[in-house]
Protein backbone atom coordinates (compact mmCIF):
# COMPACT_ATOMS: atom_id res chain seq x y z
CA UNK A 1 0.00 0.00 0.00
CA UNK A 2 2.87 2.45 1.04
CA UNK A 3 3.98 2.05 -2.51
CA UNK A 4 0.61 2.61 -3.86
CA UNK A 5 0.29 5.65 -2.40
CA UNK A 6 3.96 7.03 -3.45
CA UNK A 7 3.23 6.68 -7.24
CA UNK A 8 -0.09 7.39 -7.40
CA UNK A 9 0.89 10.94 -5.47
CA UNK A 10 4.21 11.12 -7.26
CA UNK A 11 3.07 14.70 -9.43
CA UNK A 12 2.17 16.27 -6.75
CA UNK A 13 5.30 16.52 -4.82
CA UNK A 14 7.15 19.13 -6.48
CA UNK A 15 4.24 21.21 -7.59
CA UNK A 16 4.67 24.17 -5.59
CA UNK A 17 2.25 26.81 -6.01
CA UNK A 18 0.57 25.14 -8.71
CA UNK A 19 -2.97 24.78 -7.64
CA UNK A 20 -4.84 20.90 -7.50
CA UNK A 21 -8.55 20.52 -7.74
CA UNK A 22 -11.23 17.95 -6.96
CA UNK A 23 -12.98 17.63 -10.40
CA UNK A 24 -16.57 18.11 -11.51
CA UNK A 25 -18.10 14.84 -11.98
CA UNK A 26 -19.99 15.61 -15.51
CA UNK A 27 -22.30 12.31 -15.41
CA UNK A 28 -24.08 13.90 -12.84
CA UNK A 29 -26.43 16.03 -14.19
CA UNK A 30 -29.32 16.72 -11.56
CA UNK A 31 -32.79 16.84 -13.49
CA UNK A 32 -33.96 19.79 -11.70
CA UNK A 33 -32.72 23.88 -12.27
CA UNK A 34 -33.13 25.79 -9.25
CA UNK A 35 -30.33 28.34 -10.24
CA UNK A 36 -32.78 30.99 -10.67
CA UNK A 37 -34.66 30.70 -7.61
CA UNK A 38 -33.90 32.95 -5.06
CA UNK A 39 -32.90 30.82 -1.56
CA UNK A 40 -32.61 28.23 -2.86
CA UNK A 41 -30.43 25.61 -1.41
CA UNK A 42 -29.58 21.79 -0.24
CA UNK A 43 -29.59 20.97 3.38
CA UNK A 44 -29.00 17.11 3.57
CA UNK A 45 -29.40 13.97 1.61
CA UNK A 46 -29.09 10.39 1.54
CA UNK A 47 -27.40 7.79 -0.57
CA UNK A 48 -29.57 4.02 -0.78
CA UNK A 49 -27.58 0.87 -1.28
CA UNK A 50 -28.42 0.98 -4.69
CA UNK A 51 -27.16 4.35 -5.40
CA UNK A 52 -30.29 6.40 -5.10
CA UNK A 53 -30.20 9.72 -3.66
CA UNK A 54 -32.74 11.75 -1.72
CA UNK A 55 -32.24 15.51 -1.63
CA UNK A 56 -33.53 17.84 1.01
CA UNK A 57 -33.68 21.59 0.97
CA UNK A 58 -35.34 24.63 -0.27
CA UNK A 59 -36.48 24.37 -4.06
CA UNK A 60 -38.93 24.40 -6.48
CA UNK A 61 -38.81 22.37 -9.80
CA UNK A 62 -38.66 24.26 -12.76
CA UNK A 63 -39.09 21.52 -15.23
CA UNK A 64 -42.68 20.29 -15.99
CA UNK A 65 -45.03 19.02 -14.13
CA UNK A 66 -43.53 22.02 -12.36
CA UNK A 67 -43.57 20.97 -8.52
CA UNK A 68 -44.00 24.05 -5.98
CA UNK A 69 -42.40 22.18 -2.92
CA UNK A 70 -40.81 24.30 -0.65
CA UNK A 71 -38.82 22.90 2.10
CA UNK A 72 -39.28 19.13 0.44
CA UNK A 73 -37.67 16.04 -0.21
CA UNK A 74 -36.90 14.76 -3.80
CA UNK A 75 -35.41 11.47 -5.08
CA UNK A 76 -32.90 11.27 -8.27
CA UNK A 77 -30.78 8.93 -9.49
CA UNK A 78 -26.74 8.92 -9.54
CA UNK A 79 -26.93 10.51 -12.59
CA UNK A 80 -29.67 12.98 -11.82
CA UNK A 81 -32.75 11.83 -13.51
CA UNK A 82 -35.33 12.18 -11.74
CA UNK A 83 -37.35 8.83 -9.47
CA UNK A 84 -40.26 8.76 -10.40
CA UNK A 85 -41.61 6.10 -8.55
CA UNK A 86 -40.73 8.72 -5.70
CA UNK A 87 -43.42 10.96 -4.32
CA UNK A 88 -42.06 14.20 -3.84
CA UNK A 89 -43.17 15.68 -0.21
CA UNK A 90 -43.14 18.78 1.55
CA UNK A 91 -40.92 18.38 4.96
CA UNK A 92 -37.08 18.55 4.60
CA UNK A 93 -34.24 19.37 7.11
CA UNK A 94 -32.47 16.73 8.10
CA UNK A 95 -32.79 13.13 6.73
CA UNK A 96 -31.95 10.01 9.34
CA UNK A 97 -31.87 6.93 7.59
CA UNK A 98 -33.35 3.73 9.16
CA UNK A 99 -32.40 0.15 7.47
CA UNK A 100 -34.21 0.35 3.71
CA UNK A 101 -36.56 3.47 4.82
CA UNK A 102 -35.64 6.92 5.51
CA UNK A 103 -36.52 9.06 8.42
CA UNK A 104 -37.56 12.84 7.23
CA UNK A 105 -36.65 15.44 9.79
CA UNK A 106 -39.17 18.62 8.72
CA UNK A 107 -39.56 22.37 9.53
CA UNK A 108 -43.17 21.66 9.81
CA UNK A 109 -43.77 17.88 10.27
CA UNK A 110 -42.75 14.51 11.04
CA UNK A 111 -43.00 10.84 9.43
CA UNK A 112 -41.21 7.69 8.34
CA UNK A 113 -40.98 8.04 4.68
CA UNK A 114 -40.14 4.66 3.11
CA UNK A 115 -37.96 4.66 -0.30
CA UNK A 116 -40.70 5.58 -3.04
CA UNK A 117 -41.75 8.68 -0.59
CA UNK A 118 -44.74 7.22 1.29
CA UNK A 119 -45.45 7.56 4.74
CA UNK A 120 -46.44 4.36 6.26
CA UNK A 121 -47.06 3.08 9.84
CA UNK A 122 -49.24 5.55 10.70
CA UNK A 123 -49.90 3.95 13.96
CA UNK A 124 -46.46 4.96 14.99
CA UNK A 125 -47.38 8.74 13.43
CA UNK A 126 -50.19 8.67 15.72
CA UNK A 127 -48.77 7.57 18.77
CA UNK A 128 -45.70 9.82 18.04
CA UNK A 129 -47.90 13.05 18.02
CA UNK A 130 -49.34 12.16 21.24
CA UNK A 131 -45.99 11.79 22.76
CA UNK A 132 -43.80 14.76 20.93
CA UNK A 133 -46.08 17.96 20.96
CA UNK A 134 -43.41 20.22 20.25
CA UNK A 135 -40.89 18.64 17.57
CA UNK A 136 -37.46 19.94 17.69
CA UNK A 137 -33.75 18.71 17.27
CA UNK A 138 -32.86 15.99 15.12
CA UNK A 139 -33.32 12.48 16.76
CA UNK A 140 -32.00 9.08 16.73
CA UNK A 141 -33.20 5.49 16.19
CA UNK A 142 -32.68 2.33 17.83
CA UNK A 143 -31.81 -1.00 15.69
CA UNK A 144 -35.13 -2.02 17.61
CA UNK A 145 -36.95 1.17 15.74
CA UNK A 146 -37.28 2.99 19.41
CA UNK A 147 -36.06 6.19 19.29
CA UNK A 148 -35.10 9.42 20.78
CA UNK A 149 -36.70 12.93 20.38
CA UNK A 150 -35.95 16.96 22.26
CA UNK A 151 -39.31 18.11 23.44
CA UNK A 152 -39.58 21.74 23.38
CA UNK A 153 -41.31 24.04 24.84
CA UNK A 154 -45.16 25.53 25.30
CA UNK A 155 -45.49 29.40 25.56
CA UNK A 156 -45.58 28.86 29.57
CA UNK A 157 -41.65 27.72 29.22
CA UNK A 158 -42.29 24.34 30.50
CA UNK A 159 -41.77 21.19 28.59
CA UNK A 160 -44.46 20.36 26.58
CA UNK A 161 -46.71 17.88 27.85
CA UNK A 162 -46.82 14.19 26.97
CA UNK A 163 -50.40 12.64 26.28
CA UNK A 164 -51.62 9.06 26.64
CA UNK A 165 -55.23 7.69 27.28
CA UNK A 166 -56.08 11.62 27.33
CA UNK A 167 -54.08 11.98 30.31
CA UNK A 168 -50.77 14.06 30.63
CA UNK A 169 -48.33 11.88 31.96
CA UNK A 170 -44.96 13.98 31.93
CA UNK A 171 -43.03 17.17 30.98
CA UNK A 172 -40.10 16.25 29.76
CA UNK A 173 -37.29 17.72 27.40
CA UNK A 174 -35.97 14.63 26.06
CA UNK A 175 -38.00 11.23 25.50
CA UNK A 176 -37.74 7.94 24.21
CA UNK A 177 -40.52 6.26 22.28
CA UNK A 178 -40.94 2.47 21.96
CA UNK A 179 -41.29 1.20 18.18
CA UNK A 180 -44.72 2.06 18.75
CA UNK A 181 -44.27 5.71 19.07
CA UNK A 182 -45.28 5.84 22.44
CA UNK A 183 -43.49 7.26 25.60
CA UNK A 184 -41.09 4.54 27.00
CA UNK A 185 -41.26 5.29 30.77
CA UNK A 186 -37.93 3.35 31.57
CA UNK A 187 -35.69 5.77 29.75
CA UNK A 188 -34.02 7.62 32.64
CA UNK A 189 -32.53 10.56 31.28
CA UNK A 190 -33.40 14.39 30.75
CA UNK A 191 -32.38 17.27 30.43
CA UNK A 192 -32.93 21.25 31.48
CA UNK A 193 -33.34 22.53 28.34
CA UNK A 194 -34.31 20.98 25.16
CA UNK A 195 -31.05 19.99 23.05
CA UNK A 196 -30.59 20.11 19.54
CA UNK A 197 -29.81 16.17 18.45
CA UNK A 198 -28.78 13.03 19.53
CA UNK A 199 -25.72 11.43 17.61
CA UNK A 200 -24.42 7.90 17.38
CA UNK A 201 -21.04 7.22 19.22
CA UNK A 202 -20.91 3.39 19.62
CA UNK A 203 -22.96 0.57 19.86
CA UNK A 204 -23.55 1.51 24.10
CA UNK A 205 -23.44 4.77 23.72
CA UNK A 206 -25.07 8.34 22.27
CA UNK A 207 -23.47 11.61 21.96
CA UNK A 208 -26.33 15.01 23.06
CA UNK A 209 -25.67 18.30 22.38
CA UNK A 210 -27.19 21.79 22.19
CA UNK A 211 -26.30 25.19 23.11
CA UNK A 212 -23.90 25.47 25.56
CA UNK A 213 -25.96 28.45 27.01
CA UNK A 214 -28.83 26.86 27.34
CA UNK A 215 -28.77 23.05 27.39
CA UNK A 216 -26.48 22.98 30.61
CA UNK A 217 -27.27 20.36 32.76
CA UNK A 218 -28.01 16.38 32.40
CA UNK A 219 -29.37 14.02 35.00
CA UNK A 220 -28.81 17.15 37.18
CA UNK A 221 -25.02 16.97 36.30
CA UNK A 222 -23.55 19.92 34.33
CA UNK A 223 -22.42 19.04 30.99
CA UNK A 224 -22.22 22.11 28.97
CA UNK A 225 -24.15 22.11 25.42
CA UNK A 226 -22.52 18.14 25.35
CA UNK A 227 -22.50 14.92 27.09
CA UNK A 228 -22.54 10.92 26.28
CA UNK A 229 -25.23 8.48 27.85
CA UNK A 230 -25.87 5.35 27.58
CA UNK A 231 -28.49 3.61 25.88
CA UNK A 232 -31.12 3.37 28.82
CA UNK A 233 -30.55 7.02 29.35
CA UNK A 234 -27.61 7.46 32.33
CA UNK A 235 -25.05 9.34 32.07
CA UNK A 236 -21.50 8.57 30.64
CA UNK A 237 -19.46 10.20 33.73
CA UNK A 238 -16.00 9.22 31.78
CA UNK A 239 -17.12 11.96 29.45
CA UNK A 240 -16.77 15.90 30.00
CA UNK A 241 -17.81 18.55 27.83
CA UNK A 242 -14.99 21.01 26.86
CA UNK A 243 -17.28 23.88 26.12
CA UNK A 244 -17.40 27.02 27.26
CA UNK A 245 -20.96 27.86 29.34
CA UNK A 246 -21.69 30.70 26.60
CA UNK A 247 -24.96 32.36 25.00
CA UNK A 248 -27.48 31.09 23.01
CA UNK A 249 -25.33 31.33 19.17
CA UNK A 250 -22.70 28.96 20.49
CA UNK A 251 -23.06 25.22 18.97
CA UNK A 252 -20.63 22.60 18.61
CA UNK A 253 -21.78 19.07 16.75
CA UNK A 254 -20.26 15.74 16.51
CA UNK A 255 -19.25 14.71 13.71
CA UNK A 256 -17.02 11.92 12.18
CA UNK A 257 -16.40 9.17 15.46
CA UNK A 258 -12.92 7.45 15.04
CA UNK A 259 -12.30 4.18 16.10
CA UNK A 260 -10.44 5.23 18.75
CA UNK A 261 -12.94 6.98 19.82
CA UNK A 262 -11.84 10.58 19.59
CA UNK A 263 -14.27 12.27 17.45
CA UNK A 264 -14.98 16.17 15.97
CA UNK A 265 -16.83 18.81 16.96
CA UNK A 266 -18.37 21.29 13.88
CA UNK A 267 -20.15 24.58 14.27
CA UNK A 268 -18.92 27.87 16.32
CA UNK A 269 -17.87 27.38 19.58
CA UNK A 270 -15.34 28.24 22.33
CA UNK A 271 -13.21 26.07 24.50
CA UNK A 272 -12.61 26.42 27.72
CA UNK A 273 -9.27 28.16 28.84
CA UNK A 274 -9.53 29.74 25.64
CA UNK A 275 -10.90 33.28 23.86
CA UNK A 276 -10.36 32.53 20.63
CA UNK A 277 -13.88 31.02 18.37
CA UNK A 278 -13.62 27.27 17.10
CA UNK A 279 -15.09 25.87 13.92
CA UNK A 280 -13.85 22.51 14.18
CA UNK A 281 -12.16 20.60 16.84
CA UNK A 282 -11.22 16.88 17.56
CA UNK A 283 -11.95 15.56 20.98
CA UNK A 284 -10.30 13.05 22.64
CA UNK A 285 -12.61 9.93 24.09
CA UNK A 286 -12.87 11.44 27.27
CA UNK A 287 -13.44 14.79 25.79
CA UNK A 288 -10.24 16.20 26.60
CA UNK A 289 -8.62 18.97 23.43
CA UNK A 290 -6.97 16.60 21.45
CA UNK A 291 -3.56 18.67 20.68
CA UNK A 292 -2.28 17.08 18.33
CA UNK A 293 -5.28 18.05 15.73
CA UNK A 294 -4.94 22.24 14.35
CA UNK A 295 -8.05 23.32 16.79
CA UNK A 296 -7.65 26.91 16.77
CA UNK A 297 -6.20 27.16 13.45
CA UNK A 298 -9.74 26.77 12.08
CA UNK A 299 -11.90 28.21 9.02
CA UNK A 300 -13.12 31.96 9.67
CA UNK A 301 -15.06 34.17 7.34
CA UNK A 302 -12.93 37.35 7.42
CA UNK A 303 -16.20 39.84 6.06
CA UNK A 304 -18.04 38.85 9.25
CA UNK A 305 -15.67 37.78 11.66
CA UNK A 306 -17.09 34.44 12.84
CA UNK A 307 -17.60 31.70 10.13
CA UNK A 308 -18.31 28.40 11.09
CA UNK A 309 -18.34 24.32 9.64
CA UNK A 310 -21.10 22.60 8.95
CA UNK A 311 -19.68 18.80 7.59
CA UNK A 312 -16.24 16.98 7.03
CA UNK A 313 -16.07 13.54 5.17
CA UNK A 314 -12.81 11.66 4.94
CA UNK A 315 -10.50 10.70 2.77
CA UNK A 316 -8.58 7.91 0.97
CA UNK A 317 -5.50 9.31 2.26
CA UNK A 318 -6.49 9.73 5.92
CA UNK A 319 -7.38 13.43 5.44
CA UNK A 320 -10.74 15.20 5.44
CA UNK A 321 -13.04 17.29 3.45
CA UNK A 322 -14.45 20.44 5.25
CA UNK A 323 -17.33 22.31 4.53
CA UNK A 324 -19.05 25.22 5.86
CA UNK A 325 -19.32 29.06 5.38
CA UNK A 326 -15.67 30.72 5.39
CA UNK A 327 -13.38 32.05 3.20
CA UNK A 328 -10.32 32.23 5.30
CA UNK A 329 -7.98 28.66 6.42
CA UNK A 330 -5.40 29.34 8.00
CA UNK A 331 -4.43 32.48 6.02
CA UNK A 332 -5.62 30.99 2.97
CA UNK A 333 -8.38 32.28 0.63
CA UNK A 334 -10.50 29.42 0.44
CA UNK A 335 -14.68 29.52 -0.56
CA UNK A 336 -16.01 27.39 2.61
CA UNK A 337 -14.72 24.05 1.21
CA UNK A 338 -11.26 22.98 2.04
CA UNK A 339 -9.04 19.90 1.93
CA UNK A 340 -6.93 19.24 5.36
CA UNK A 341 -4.39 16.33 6.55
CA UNK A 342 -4.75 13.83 9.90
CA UNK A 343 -3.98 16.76 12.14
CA UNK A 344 -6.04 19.67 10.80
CA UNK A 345 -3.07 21.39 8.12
CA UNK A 346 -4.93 22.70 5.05
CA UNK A 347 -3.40 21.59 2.02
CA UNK A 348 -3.45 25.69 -0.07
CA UNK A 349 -3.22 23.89 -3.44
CA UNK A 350 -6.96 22.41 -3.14
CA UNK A 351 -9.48 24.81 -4.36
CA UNK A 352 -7.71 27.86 -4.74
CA UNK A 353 -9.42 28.40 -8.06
CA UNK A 354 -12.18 26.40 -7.89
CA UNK A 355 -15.18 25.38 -5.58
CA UNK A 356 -18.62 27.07 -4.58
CA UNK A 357 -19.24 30.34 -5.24
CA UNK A 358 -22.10 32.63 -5.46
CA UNK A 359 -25.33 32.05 -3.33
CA UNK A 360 -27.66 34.36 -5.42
CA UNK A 361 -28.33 34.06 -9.39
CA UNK A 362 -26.72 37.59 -9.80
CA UNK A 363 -23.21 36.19 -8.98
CA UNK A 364 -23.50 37.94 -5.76
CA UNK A 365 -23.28 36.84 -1.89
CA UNK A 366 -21.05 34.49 0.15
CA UNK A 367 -21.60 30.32 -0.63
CA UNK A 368 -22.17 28.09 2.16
CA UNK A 369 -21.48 24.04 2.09
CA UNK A 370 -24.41 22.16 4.40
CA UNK A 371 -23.23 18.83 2.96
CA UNK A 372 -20.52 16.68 1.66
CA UNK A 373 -21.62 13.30 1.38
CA UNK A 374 -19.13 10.06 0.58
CA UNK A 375 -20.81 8.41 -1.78
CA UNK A 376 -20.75 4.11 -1.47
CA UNK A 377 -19.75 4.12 -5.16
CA UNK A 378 -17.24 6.85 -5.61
CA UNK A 379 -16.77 10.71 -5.33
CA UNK A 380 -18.62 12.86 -2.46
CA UNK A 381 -21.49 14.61 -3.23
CA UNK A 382 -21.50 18.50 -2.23
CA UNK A 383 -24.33 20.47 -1.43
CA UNK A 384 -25.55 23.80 -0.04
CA UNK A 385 -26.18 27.43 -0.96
CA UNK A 386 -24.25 28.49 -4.06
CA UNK A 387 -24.54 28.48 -8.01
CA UNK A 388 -21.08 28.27 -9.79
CA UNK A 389 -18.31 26.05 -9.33
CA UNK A 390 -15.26 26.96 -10.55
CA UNK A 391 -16.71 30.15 -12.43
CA UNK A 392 -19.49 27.17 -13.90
CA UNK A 393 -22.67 27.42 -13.42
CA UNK A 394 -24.55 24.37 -11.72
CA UNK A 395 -27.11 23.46 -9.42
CA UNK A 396 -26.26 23.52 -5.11
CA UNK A 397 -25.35 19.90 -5.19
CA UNK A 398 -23.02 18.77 -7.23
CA UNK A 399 -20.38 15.62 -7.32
CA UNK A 400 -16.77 15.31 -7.06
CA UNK A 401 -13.93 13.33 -7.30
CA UNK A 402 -9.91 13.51 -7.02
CA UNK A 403 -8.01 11.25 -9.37
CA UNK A 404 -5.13 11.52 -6.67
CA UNK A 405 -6.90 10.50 -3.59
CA UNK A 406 -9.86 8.47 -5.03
CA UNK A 407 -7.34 5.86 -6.29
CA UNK A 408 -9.62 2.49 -6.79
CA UNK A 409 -7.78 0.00 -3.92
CA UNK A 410 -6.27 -3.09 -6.22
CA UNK A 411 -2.98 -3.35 -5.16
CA UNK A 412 -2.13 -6.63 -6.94
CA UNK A 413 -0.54 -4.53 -10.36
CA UNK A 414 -0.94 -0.96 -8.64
CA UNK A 415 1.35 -1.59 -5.55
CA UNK A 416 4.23 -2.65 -8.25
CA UNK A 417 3.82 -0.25 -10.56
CA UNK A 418 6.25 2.65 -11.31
CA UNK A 419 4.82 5.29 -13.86
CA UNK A 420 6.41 8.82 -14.33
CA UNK A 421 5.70 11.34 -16.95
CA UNK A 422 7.96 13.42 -17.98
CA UNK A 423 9.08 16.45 -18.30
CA UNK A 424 6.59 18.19 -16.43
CA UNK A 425 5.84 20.39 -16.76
CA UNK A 426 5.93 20.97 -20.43
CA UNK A 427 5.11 22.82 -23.26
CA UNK A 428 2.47 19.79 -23.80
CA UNK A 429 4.41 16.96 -25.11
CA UNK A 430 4.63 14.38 -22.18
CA UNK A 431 6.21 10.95 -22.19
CA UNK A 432 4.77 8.57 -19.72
CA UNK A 433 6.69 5.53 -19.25
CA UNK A 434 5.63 2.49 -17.17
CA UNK A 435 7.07 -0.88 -16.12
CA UNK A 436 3.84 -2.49 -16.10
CA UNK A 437 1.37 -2.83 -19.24
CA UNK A 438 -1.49 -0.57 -19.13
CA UNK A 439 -5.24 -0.99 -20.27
CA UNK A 440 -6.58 2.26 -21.03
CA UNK A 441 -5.01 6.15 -20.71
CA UNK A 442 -8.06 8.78 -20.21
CA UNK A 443 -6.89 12.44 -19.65
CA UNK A 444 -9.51 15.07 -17.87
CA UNK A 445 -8.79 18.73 -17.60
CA UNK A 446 -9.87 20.55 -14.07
CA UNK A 447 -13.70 20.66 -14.60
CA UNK A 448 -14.08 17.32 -15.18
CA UNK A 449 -14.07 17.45 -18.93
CA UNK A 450 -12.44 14.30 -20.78
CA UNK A 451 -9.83 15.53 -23.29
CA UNK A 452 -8.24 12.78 -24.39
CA UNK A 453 -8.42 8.46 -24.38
CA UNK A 454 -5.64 6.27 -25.45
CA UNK A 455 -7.44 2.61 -24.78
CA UNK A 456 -4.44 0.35 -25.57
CA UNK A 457 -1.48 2.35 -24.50
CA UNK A 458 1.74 1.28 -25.79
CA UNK A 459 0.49 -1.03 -28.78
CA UNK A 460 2.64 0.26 -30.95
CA UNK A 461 5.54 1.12 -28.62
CA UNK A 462 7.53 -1.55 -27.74
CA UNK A 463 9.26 -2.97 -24.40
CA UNK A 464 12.37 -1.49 -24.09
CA UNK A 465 14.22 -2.85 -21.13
CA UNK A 466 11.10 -3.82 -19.64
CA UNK A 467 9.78 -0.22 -19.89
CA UNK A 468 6.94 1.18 -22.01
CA UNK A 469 6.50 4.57 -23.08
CA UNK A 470 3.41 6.44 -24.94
CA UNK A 471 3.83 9.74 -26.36
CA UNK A 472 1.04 12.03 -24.84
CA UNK A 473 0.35 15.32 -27.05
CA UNK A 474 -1.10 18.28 -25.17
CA UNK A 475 -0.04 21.29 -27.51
CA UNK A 476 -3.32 21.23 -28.53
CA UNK A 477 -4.75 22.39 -25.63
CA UNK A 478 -4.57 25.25 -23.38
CA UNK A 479 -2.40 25.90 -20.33
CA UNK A 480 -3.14 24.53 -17.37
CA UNK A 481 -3.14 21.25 -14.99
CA UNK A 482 -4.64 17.99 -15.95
CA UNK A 483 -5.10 14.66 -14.57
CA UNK A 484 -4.32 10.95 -16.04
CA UNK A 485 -6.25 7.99 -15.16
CA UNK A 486 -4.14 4.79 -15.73
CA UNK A 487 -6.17 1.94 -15.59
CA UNK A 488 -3.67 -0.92 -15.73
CA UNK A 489 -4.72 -4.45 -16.72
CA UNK A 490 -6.39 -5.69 -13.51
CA UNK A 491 -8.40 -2.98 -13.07
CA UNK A 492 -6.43 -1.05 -10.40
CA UNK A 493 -5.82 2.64 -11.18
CA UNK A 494 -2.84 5.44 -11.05
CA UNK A 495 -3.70 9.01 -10.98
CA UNK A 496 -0.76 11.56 -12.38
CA UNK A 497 -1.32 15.13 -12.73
CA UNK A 498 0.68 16.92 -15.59
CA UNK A 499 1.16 20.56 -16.21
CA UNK A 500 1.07 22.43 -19.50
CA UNK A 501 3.37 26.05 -19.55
């Protein structure tokens, strides 16, 4: 694997300033053209086993039967056709998936949603509005199908009530419903102020959190906008929150639980001990400051002085993705996606000249990324509130992929494999020479666009000491930095990057 790694990354040692770029993925064209709708956005989604997606946010469809669905849920497919055999529904916000169904958080309205868009198991719906009168947070599910809810509040500032049998049984700010839906008495945890979600740690245990303002205690105990519990509801005393006891604004989310079981925090936030605001953090298991991570080197939006992240995914090469609104990382001009190693160092050549920009149809205002979104069959799906990428216009979900990083694991040819190209950069005309026989040569500039396929490499070239070479021709084309994909003969791939002067 080590080897792997060192060719496939061999161009970009030596690079310098010269700036490298996750590239559009150009089979995904989403069915839909929101560009010209004012607010319009992507908040979350969700990626079935076989490749579906469902898309949450703020849209309407501007393509016939025109669908005026605000705040809804849509289904396409990895190309971006459109499901049909989907219903599209009003709801949104945040979608928690649940075995072959999904789970639709809404603004306005709850309800298990099963994969063609159908609410079913109404008894559970009915039961569940009994038992949640005031729906808030995003919750969490049991393998059993129990779950876990925030109760808010009633406009006397008490919990609001939970109903059986026309009877009010309980006030209570966080509750656990049986797969019923119905208020499972045995959970022994709450809180003093409804919190804003429940996360998954480990198989014993759930992560809380809310505002550190206002969601302060747990059980009694004072835990800061974040605790752990376990799954009957007491508390995880191993576990302290690191967050500073601040006002209402201040959030930090966990995100991204390693198997040592440090994980990240996401948002705006401030540590304790220290002045300075946070955007993303790593946390050690006992929720110690892990200091070997960059924590207070994190994005910032420089207009507005705060900034904050909203989602990381990870990478092939133990490194992250980082999305969120800012346009500052670590002193670099970045538009609020960024690429960073193991311990939180932004790698400057990612996205300097390309990524989200523009959140209104004018080519005006500051893009935010809600979502990025590791898709099971290759790339990462980005979404949010903008309408170009890389000066191109597109919808606020797009898809991704780095021919460096995303390197298809098949070590059998890959890990022996030594391919250069050379010189480079040039003024277009490459040789790349190889000690192993390739299958097919495919050359993509920075957006994504294929320039160039060579699909028996080195027929007519030759083994000269064991080496074969294939005359690449690039004068054609303009300046700039693109990207080979070797596919060698078992399948495995090589990713070079080559630059024209």
């Amino acid at each position: 694997m080590k080897k792997l790694l060192f060719t496939g990354l061999f161009l970009v040692i030596g690079l310098g300033s010269y700036a490298q770029s996750f590239l559009l993925d150009s089979t995904f064209q989403p069915f839909f053209d929101i560009t010209k709708q004012r607010g319009a956005l992507i908040s979350d989604m969700h990626e079935s086993k076989s490749g579906k997606l469902y898309i949450t946010g703020d849209f309407s469809l501007q393509l016939p039967p025109q669908i005026n669905s605000f705040n809804g849920i849509i289904s396409i497919f990895s190309d971006g056709r459109r499901n049909f055999s989907f219903n599209n529904i009003g709801g949104g916000g945040i979608i928690v998936p649940i075995s072959d169904s999904v789970f639709v958080n809404g603004n306005n309205a709850y309800g298990l949603i099963d994969t063609n868009g159908n609410r079913f198991n109404y008894n559970w719906l009915f039961n569940y509005n009994k038992s949640i009168k005031c729906k808030t947070g995003s919750p969490y599910f049991y393998p059993d199908g129990s779950s876990l809810f925030a109760n808010g509040r009633d406009n006397t500032g008490m919990p609001c009530p939970t109903i059986y049998n026309g009877d009010t049984l309980t006030r209570r700010h966080i509750l656990k419903l049986t797969p019923e839906g119905l208020w499972d008495s045995t959970f022994s945890g709450d809180a003093n102020f409804p919190p804003l979600g429940f996360a998954p740690y480990d198989s014993n245990r759930i992560l809380i959190y809310g505002y550190p303002g206002r969601f302060t205690h747990y059980n009694g105990v004072r835990v800061n906008g974040l605790c752990r519990i376990f799954l009957d509801g007491t508390l995880d005393t191993t576990f302290s929150s690191p967050l500073q006891p601040l006002a209402f604004g201040s959030l930090g989310r966990p995100n991204l639980v390693n198997k040592d079981g440090s994980f990240f925090l996401v948002g705006f936030f401030f540590i304790n001990g220290h002045n300075s605001q946070i955007t993303i953090a790593k946390l050690k298991a006992n929720g110690e400051l892990d200091s070997s991570f960059m924590n207070f080197s994190s994005p910032k939006d420089l207009v507005y002085n705060s900034g904050s992240v909203a989602t990381m995914a990870e990478l092939p090469d133990k490194g992250y993705l980082v999305g969120g609104f800012f346009n500052d990382y670590q002193g670099h001009k970045l538009p609020s996606i960024a690429k960073i190693d193991s311990v939180g160092k932004v790698d400057p050549t990612y996205f300097i000249n390309s990524g989200p920009d523009s959140s209104d149809q004018d080519g005006v205002g500051f893009a935010t990324v809600n979502v990025i979104y590791k898709s099971k069959f290759g790339g990462y799906y980005v979404g949010g509130d903008f309408r170009k990428w890389n000066g191109k216009s597109v919808q606020p979900i797009v898809r991704i992929t780095d021919l460096v990083t995303s390197i298809k694991e098949n070590p059998s040819l890959a890990e022996k494999a030594t391919i250069t190209a050379f010189p480079n950069p040039s003024n277009g005309n490459f040789t790349l020479e190889s000690d192993q026989p390739l299958k097919e040569l495919r050359l993509f500039d920075l957006l994504g666009k294929e320039v160039l396929v060579v699909p028996t490499p080195f027929e007519n070239n030759g083994n000269h000491s064991g080496t074969n070479q294939q005359l690449i021709n690039l004068t054609h084309q303009t300046k700039g930095i693109y990207l080979l994909r070797i596919t060698l003969t078992d399948g495995s791939v090589v990713s070079k990057k080559v630059i024209k002067n």
